[in-house]
N, C-alpha and C. Protein backbone atom coordinates (compact mmCIF):
# COMPACT_ATOMS: atom_id res chain seq x y z
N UNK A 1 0.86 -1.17 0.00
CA UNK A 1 0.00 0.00 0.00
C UNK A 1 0.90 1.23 0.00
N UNK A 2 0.77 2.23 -0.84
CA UNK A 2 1.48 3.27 -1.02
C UNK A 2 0.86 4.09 0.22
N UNK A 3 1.75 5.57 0.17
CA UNK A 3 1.14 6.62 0.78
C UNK A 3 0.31 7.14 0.93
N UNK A 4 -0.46 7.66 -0.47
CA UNK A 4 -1.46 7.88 -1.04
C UNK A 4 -2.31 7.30 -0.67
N UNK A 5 -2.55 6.00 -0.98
CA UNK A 5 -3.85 5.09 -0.53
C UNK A 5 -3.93 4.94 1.07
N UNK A 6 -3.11 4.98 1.55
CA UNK A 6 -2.67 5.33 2.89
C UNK A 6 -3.68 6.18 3.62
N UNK A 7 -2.89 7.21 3.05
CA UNK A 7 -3.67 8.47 3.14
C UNK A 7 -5.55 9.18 2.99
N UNK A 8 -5.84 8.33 1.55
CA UNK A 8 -7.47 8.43 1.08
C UNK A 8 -8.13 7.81 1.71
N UNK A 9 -7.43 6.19 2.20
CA UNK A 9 -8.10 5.43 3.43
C UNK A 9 -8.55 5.91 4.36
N UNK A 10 -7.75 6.75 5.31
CA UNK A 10 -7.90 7.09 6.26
C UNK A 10 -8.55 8.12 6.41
N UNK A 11 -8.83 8.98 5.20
CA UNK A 11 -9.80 10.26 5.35
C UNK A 11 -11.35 9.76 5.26
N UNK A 12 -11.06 8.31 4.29
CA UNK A 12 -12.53 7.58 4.27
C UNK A 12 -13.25 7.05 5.53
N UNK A 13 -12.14 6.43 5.91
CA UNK A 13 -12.70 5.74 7.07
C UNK A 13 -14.01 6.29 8.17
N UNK A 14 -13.73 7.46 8.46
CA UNK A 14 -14.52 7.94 9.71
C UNK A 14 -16.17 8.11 8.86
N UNK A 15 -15.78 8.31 7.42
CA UNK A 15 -17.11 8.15 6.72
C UNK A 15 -17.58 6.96 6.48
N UNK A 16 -17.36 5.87 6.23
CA UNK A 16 -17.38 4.64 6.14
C UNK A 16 -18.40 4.10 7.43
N UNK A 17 -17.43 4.21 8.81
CA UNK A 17 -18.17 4.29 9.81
C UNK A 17 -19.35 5.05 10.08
N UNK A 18 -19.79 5.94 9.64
CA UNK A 18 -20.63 6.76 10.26
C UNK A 18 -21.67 6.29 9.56
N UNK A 19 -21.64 6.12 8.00
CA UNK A 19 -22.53 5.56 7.30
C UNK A 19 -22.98 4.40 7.71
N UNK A 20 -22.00 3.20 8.30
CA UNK A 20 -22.26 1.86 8.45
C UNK A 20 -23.56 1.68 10.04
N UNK A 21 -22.94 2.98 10.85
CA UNK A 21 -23.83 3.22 11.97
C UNK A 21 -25.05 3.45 11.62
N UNK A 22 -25.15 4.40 10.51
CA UNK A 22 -26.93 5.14 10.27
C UNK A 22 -27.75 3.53 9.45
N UNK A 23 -26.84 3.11 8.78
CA UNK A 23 -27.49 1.89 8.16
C UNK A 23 -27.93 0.52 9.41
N UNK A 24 -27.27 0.80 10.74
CA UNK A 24 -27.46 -0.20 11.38
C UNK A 24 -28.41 0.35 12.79
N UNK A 25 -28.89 1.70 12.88
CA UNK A 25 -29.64 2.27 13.41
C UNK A 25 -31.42 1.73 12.80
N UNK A 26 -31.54 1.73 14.26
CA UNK A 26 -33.30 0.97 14.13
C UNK A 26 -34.66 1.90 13.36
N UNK A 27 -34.89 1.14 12.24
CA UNK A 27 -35.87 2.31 11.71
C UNK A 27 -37.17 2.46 12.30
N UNK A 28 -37.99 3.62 12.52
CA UNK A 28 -39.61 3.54 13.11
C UNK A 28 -40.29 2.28 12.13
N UNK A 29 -41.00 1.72 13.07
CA UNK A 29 -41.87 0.53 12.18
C UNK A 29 -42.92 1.29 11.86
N UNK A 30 -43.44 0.67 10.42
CA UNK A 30 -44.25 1.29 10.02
C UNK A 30 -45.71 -0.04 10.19
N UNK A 31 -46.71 0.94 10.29
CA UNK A 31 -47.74 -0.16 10.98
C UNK A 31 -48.35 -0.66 9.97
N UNK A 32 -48.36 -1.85 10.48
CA UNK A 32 -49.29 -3.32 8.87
C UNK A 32 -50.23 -2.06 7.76
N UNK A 33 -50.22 -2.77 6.39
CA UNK A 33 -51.20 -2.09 5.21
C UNK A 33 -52.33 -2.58 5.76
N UNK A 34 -53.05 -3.34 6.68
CA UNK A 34 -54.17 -3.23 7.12
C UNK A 34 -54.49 -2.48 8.31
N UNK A 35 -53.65 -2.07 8.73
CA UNK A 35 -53.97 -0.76 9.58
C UNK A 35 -53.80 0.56 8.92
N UNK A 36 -52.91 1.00 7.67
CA UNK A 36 -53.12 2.15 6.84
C UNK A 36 -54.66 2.31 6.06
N UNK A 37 -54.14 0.57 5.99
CA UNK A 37 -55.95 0.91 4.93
C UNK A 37 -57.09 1.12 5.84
N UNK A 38 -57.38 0.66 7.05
CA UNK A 38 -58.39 1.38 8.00
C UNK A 38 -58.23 2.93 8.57
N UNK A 39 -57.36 2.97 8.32
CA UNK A 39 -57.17 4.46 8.67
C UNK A 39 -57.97 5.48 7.33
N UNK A 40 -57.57 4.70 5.78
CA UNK A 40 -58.08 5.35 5.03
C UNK A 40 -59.48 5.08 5.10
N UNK A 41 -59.90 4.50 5.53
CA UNK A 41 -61.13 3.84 5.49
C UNK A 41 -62.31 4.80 6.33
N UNK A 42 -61.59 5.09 7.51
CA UNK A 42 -61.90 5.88 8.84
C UNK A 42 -61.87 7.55 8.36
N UNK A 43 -60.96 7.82 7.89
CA UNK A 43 -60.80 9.09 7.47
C UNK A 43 -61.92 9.58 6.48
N UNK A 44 -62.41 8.71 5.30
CA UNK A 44 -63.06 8.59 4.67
C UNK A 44 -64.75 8.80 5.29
N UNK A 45 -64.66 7.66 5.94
CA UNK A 45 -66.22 7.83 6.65
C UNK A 45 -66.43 9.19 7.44
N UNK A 46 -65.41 9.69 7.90
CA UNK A 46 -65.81 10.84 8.67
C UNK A 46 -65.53 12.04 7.87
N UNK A 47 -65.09 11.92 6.47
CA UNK A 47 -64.99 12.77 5.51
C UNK A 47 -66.65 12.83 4.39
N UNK A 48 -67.35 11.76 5.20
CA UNK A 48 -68.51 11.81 4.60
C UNK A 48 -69.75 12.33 5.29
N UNK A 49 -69.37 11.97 6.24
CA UNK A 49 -70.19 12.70 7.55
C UNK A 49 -70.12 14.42 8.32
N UNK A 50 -69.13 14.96 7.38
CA UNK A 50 -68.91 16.37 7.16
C UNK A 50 -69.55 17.09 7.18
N UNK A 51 -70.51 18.04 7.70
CA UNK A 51 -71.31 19.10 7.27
C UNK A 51 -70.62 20.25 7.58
N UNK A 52 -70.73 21.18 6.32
CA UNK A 52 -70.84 22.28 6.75
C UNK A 52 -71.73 22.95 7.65
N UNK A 53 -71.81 23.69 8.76
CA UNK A 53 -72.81 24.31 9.29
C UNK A 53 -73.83 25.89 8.49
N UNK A 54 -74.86 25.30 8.56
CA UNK A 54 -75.84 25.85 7.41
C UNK A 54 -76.27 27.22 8.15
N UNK A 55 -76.02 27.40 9.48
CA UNK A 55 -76.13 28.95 10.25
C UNK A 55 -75.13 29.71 9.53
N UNK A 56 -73.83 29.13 9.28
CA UNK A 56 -73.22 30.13 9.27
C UNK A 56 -72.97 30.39 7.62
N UNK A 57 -73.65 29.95 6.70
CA UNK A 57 -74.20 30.03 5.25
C UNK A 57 -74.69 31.02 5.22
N UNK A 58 -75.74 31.04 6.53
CA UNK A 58 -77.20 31.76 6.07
C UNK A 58 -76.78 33.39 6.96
N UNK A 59 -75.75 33.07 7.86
CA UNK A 59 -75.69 34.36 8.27
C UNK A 59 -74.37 35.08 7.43
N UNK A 60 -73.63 34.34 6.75
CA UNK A 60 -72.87 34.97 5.73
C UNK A 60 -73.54 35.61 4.43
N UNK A 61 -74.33 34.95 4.32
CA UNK A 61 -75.04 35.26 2.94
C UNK A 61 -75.69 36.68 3.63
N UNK A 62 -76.39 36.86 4.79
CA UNK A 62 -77.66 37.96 4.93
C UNK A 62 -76.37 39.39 5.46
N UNK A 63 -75.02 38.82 5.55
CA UNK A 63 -74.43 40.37 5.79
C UNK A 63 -73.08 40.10 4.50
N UNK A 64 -72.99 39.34 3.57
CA UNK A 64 -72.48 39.70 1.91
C UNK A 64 -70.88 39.79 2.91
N UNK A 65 -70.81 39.31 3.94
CA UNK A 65 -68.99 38.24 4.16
C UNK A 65 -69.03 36.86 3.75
N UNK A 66 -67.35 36.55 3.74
CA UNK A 66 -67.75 35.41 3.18
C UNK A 66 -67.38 33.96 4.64
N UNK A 67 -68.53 33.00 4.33
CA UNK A 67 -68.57 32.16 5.02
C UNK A 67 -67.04 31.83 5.79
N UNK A 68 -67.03 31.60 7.13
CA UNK A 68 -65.25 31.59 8.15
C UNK A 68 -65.17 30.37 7.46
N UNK A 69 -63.94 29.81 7.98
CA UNK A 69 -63.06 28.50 7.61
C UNK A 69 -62.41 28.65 8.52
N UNK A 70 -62.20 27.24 9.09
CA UNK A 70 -61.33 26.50 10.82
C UNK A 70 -60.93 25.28 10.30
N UNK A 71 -60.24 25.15 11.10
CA UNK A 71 -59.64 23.93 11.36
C UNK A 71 -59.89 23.08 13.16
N UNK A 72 -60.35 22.37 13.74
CA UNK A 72 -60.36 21.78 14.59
C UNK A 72 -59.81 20.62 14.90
N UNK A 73 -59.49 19.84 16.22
CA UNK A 73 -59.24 18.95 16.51
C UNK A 73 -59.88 17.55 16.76
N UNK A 74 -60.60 17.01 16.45
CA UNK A 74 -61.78 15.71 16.93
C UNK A 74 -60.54 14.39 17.88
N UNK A 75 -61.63 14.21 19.15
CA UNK A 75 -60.65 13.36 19.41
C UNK A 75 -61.98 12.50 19.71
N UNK A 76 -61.49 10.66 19.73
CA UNK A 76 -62.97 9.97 20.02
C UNK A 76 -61.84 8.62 20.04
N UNK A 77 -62.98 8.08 21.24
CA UNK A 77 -62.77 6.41 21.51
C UNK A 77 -63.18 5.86 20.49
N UNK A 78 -63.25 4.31 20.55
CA UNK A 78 -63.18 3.48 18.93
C UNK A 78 -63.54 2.03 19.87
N UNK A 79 -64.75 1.49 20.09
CA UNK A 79 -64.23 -0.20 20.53
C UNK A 79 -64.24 -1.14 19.81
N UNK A 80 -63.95 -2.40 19.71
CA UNK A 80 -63.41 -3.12 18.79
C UNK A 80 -64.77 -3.43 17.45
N UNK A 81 -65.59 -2.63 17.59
CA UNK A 81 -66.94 -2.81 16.49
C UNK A 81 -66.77 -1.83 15.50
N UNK A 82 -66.07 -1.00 15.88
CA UNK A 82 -66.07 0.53 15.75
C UNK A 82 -67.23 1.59 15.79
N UNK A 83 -67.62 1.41 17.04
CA UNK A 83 -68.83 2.43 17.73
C UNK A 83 -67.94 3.62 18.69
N UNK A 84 -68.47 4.59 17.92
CA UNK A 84 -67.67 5.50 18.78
C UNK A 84 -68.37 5.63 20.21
N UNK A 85 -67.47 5.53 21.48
CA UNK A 85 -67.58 5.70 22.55
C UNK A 85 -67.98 7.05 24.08
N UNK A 86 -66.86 7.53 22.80
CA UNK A 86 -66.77 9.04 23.52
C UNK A 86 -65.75 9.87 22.16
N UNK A 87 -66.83 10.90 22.23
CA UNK A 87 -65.94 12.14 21.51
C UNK A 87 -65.62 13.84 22.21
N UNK A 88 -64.79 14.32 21.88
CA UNK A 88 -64.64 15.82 21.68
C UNK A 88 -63.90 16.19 21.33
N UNK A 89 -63.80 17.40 21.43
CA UNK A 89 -63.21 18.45 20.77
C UNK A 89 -61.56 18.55 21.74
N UNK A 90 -60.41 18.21 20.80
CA UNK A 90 -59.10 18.74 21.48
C UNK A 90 -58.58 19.88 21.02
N UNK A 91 -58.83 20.22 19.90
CA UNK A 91 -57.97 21.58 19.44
C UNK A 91 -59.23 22.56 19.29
N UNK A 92 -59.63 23.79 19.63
CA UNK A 92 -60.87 24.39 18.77
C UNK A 92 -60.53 25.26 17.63
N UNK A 93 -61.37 25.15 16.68
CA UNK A 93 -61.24 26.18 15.29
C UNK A 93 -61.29 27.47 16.08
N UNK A 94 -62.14 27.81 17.14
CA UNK A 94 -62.09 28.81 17.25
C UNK A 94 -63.55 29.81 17.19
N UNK A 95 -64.62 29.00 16.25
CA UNK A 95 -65.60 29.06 15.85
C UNK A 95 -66.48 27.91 16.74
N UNK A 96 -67.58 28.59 17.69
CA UNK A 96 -67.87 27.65 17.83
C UNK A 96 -68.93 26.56 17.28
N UNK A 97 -69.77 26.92 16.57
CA UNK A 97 -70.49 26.33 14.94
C UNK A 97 -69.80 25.28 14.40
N UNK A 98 -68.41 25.49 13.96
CA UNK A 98 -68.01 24.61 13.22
C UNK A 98 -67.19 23.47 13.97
N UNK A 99 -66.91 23.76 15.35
CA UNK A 99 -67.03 22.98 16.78
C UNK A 99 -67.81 22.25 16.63
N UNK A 100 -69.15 22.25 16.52
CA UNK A 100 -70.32 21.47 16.71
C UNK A 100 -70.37 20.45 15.22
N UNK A 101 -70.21 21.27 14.72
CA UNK A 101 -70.01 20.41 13.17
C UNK A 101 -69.17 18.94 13.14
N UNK A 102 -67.82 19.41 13.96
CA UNK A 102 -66.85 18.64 13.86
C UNK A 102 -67.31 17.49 14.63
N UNK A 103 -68.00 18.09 15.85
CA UNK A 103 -68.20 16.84 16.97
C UNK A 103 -69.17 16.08 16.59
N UNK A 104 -70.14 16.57 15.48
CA UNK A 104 -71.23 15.90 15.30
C UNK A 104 -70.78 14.59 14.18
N UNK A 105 -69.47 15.21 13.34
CA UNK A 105 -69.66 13.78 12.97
C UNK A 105 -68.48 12.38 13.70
N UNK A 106 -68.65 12.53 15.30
CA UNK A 106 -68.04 11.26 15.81
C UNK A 106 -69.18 10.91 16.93
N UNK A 107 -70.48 10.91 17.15
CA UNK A 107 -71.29 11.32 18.32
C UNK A 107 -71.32 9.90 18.77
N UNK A 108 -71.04 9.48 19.97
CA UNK A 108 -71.02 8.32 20.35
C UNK A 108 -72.28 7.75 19.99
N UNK A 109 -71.61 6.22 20.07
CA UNK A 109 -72.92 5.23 19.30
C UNK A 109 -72.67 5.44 17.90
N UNK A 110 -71.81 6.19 16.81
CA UNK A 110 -71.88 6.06 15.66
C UNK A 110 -70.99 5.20 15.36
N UNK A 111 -71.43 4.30 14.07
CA UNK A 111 -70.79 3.45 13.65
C UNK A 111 -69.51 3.62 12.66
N UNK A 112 -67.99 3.68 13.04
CA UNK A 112 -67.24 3.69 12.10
C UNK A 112 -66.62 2.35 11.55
N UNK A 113 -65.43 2.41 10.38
CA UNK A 113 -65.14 1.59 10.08
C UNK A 113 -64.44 0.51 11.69
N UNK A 114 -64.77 -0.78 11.60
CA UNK A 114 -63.63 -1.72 12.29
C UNK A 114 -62.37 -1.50 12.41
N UNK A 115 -61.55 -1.53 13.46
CA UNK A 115 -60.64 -1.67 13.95
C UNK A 115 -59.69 -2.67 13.47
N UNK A 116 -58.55 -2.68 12.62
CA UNK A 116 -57.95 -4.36 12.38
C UNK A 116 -57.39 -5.03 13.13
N UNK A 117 -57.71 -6.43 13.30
CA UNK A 117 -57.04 -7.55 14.33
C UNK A 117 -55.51 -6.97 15.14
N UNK A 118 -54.89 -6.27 13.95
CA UNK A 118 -53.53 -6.03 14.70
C UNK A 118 -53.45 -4.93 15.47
N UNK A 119 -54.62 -4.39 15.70
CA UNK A 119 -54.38 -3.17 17.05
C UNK A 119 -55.23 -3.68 17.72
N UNK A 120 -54.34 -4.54 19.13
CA UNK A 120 -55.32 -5.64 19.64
C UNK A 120 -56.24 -4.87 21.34
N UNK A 121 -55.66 -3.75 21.18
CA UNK A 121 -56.73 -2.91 22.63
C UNK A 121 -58.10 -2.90 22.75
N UNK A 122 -58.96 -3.21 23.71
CA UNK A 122 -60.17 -3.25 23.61
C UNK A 122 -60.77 -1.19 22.78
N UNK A 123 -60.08 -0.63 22.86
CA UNK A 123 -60.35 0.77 23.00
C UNK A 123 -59.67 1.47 22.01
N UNK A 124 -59.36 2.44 21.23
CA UNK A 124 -58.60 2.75 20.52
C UNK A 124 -58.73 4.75 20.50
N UNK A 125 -58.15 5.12 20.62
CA UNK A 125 -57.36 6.46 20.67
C UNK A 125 -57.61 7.16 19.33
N UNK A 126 -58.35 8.03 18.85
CA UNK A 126 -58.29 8.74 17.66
C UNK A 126 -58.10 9.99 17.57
N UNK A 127 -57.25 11.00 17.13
CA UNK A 127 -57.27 12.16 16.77
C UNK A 127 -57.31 12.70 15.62
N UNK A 128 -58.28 13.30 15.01
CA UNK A 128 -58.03 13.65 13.21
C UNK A 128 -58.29 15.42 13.39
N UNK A 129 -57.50 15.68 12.43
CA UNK A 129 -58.13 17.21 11.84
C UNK A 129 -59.06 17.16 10.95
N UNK A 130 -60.00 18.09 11.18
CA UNK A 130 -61.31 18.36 10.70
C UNK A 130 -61.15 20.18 10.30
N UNK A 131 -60.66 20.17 8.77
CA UNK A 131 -60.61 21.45 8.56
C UNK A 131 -62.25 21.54 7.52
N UNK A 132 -62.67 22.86 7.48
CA UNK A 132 -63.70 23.50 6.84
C UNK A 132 -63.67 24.35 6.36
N UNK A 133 -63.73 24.62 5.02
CA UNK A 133 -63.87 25.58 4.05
C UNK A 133 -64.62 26.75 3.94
N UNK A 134 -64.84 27.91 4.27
CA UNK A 134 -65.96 28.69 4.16
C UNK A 134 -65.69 28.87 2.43
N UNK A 135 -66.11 30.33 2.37
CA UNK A 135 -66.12 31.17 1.24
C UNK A 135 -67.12 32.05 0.59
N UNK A 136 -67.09 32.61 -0.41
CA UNK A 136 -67.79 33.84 -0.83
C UNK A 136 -69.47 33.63 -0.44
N UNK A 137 -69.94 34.47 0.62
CA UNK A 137 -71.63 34.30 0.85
C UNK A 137 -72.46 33.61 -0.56
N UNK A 138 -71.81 34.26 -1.35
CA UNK A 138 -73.00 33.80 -2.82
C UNK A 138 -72.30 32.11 -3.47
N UNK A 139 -71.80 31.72 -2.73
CA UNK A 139 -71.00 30.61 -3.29
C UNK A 139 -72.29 29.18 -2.90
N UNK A 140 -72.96 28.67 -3.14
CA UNK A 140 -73.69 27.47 -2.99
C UNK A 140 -73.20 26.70 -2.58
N UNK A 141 -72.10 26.35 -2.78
CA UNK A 141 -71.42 24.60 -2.45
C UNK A 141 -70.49 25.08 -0.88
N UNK A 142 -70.77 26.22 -0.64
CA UNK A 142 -70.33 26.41 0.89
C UNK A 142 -71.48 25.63 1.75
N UNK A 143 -72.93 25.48 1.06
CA UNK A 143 -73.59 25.02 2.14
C UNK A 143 -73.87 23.69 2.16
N UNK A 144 -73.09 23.48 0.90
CA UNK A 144 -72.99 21.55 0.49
C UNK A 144 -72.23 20.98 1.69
N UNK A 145 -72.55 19.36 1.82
CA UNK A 145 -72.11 18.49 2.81
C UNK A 145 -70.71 18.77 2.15
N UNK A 146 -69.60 18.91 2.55
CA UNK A 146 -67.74 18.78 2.19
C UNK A 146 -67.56 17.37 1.81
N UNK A 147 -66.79 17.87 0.30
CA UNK A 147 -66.57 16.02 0.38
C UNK A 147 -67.62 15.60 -0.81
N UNK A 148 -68.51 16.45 -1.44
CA UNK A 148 -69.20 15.74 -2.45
C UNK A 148 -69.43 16.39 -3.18
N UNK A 149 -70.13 15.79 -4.37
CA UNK A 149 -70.18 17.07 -5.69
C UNK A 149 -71.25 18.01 -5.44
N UNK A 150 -70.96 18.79 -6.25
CA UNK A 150 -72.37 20.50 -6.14
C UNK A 150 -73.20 19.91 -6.76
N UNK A 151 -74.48 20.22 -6.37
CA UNK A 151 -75.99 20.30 -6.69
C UNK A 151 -76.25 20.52 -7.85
């Protein structure tokens, strides 16, 4: 071994190592495609159960602002049927209308998608964002259910 190679070795090395560490560092597990796909599944159903709140349509429209837009927090139990247990509100939009909106679509006793075998807790933990769109008072599809085509 010459100097040179000597030399390039040894500037490699500490890279060599560092790389060989990140490659042997534990990656986050990612949870079974049958727990992604209930998630899409879940997201979905409560993306159908969306309402806009129709007060605040009708009181945008009668003073020509345009309908608010929030974002909220929904948080709700899940038991292994998928009946929601208990819901509320963790983050607020801020609004409280579209508060009510949000909570209304997890109201205990409603039926969501099943839970998959591999999240084996009798109970299950949910938090989703529930954002809402206002917009221009004269706009129609502000007072459409979110989530489906215009009238």
């Amino acid at each position: 071994m010459n100097r040179r190679t000597l030399i390039a070795s040894s500037l490699l090395l500490p890279f060599c190592l560092a790389a060989s560490a990140l490659a042997r560092q534990p990656q986050p597990p990612r949870p079974p495609r049958d727990v992604q796909a209930w998630r899409r599944q879940l997201m979905a159903a409560l993306q159908r159960r969306k309402r806009y709140p129709a007060a605040l349509t009708l009181a945008a429209k009668a003073s020509g602002q345009p309908s608010p837009s929030g974002k909220a927090e929904l948080g709700f139990t899940l038991d292994r049927e998928g009946r929601v247990l208990s819901a509320s509100i963790t983050r607020s939009s801020g609004i409280p209308e579209l508060d009510a909106a949000a909570l209304a679509m997890a109201r205990p006793g409603t039926l969501l998608p099943k839970p998959p075998a591999d999240l084996p807790d009798a109970a299950h933990e949910v938090r989703v964002p529930v954002v809402f769109v206002g917009g221009p008072a004269s706009n129609p599809a502000t007072a459409a259910p979110l989530g489906r085509g215009r009238p």
